[in-house]
Protein backbone atom coordinates (compact mmCIF):
# COMPACT_ATOMS: atom_id res chain seq x y z
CA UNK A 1 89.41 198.75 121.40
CA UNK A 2 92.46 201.06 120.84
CA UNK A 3 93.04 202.38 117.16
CA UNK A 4 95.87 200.72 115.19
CA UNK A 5 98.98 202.75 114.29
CA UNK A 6 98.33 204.89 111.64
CA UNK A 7 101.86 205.78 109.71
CA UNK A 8 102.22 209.18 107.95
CA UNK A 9 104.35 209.21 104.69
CA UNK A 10 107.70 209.53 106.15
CA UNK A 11 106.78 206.37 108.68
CA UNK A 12 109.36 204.24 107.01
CA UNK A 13 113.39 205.36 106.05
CA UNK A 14 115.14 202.67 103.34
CA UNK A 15 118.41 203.50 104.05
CA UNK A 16 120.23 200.81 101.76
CA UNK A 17 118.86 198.07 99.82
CA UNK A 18 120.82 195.18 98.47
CA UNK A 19 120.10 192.06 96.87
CA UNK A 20 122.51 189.02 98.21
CA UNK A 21 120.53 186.36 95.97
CA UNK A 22 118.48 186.65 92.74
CA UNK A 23 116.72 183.26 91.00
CA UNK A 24 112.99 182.37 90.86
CA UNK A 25 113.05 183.93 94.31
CA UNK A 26 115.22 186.66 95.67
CA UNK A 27 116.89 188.01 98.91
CA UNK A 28 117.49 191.47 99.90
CA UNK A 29 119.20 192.96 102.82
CA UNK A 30 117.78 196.48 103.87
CA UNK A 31 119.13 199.29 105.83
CA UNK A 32 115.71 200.86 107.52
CA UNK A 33 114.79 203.33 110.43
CA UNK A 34 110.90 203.34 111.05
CA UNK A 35 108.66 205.69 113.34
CA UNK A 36 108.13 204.42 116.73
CA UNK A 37 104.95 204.98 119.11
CA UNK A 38 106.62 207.62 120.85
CA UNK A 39 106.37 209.58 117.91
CA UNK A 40 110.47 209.68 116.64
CA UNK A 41 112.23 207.52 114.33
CA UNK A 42 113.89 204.51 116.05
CA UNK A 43 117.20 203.27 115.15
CA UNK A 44 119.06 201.75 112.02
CA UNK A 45 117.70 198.03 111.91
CA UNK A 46 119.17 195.45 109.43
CA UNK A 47 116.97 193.19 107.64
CA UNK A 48 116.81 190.00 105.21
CA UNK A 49 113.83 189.76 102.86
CA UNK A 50 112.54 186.95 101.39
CA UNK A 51 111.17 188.55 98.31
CA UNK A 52 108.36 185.88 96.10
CA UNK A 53 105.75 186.07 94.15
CA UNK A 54 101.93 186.55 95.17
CA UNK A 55 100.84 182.93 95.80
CA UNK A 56 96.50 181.78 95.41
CA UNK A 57 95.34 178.72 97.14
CA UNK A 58 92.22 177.63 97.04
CA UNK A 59 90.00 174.96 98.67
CA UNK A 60 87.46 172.71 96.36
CA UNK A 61 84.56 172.11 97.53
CA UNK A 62 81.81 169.78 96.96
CA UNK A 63 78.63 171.93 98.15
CA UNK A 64 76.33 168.22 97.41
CA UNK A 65 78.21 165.92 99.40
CA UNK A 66 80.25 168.07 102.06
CA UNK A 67 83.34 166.96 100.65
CA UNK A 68 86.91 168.93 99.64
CA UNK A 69 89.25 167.89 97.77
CA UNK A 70 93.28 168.15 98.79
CA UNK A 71 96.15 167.25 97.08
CA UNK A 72 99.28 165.56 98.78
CA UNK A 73 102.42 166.54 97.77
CA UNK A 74 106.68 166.60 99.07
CA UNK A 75 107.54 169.89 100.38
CA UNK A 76 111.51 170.82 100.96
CA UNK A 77 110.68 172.99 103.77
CA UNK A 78 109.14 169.95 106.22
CA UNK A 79 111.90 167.90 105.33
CA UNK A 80 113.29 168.16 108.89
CA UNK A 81 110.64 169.11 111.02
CA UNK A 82 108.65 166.30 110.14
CA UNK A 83 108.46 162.74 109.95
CA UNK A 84 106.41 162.72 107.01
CA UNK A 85 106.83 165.42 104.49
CA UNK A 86 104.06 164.74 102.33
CA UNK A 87 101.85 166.84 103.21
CA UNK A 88 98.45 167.32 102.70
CA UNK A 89 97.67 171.05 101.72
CA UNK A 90 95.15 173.26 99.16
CA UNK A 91 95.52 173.38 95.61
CA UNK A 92 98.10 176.44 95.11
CA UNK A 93 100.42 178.17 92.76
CA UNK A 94 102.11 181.61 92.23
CA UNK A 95 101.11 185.10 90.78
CA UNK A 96 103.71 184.75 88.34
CA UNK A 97 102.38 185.99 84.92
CA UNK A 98 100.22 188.63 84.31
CA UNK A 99 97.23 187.29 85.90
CA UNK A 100 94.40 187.91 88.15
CA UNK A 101 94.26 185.50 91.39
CA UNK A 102 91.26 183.89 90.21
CA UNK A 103 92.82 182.96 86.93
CA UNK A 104 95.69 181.01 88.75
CA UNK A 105 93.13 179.57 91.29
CA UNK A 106 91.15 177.84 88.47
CA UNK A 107 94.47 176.96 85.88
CA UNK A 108 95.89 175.38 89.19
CA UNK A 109 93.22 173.39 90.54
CA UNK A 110 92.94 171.85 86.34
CA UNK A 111 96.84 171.53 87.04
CA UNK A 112 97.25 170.00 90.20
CA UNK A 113 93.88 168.08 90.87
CA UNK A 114 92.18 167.94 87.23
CA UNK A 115 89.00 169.42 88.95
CA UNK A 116 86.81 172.69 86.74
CA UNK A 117 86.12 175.28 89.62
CA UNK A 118 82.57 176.38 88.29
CA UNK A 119 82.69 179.64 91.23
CA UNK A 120 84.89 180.65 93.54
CA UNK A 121 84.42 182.36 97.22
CA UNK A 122 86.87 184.95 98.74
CA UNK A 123 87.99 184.04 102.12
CA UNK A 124 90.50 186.70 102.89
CA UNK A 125 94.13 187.82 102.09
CA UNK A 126 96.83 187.41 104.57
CA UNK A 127 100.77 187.88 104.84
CA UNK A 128 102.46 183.89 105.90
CA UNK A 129 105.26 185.48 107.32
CA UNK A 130 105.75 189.17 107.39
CA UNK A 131 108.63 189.33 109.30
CA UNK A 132 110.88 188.21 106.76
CA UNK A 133 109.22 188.03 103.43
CA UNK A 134 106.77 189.92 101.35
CA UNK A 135 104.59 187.28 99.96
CA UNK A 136 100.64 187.62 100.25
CA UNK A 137 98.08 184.94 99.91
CA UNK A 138 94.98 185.34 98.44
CA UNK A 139 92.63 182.34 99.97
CA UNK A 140 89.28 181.07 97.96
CA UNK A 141 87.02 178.27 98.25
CA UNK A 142 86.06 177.12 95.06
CA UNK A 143 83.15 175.16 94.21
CA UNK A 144 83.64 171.38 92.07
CA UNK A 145 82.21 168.43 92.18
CA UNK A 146 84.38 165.90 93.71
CA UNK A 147 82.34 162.99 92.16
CA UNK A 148 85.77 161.06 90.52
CA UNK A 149 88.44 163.18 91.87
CA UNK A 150 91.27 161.08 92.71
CA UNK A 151 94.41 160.27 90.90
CA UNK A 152 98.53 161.81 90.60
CA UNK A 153 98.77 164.80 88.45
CA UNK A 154 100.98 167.50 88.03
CA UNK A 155 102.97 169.65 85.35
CA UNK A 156 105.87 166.91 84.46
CA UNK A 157 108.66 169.55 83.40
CA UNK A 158 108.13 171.40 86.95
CA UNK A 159 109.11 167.87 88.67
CA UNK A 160 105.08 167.54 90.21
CA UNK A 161 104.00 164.62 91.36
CA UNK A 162 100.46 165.41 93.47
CA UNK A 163 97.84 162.94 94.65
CA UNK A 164 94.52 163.81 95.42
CA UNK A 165 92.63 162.95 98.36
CA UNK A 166 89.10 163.59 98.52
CA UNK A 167 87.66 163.72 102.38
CA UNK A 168 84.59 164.50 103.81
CA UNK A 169 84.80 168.43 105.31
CA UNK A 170 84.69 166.32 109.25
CA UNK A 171 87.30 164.25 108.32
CA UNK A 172 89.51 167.41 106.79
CA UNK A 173 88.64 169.20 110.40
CA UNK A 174 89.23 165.90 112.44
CA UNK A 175 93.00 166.10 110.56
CA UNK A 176 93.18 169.88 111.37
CA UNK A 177 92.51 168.76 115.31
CA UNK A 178 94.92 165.87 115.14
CA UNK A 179 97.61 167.82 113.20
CA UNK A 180 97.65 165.65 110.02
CA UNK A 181 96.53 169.08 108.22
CA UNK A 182 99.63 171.50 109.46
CA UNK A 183 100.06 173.81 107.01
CA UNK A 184 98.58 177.50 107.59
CA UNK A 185 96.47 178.37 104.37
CA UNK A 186 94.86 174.81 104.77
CA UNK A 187 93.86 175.40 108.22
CA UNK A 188 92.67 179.05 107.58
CA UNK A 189 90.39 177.75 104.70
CA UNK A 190 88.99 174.69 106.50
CA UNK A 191 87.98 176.53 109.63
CA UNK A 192 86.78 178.97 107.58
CA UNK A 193 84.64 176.68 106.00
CA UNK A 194 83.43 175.02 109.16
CA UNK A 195 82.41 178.49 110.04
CA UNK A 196 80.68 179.60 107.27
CA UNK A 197 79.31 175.81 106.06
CA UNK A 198 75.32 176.57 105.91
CA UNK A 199 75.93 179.76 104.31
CA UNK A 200 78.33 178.39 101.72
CA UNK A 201 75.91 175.20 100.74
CA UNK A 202 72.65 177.64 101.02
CA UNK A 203 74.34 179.51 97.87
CA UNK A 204 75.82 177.13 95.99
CA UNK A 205 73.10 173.88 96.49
């Protein structure tokens, strides 16, 4: 397997930056050149950045019974891709205090699906959509018990309204296969999951 490229300090130019929008998030336009293969600097490119916050999601998982717990929720973005845009996702939130990700991973899941994570697993950490915004995900399972999970919750002043649906871990895969689970960080987790199931149970049963 070939070696990645490896940049040296001067790998990247910023030429201009500008912000066009600031609010909770906030768009730049940048001015950049950037080292090519060949071994020069290419040409002036032009490019919008979506600039957010860190964001932690987190699957709950019930080690006893083989069951997670999701949370089903409106999201803007599906609006008009979708017929349905209630979608069924991981508990989640943003890096947006002075906080470590597993800090937001447990306030969240107390938030959104009134479940105590008692430990929490590392999957990875990945960039959703690096060619146009800066946000990375840090991705945990998190051990519950799912035993009485259910219900709408939600921080009222932020507009939430969440449901939680608690499925067996086949039925969650069977709904990644289908499509009725579309969304990348709950596809990531569950497959991760189905992967590393014996191990995950062995440790925390």
């Amino acid at each position: 397997m070939s070696e990645t490229f490896k940049p040296d300090a001067d790998a990247v130019d910023i030429i201009e930056r500008e912000t066009c929008f600031r609010g909770f998030y906030r768009l730049e336009r940048i001015k950049l050149r950037h080292r090519q293969y060949a071994g020069g600097m290419g040409p002036q490119l032009t490019r919008e950045l979506f600039v957010r916050h860190d964001a932690v999601c987190v699957l709950p998982y019930d080690p006893q019974r083989d069951e997670v717990v999701l949370i089903e929720q409106f999201r803007v973005g599906a609006m008009e891709k979708v017929a349905n845009p209630w979608l069924l996702e991981l508990v989640a939130g943003l890096i947006d205090k002075d906080e470590e990700p597993e800090e937001v991973a447990r306030r969240e899941a107390i938030e959104e699906a009134d479940l105590t994570l008692t430990s929490l697993w590392p999957i990875t950490q990945y960039f959703p959509s690096p060619g146009g915004s800066n946000e990375r995900v840090h991705l945990f399972v998190g051990r519950c018990s799912s035993e009485g999970a259910g219900g709408v919750h939600g921080l009222a002043e932020e507009g939430e309204d969440i449901r939680v649906q608690v499925m067996a871990l086949e039925d969650a895969l069977s709904a990644v296969r289908d499509g009725r689970i579309d969304n990348a960080a709950s596809i990531i987790a569950l497959q991760w999951l189905a992967l590393n199931r014996e191990e995950v149970r062995g440790m925390w049963s």
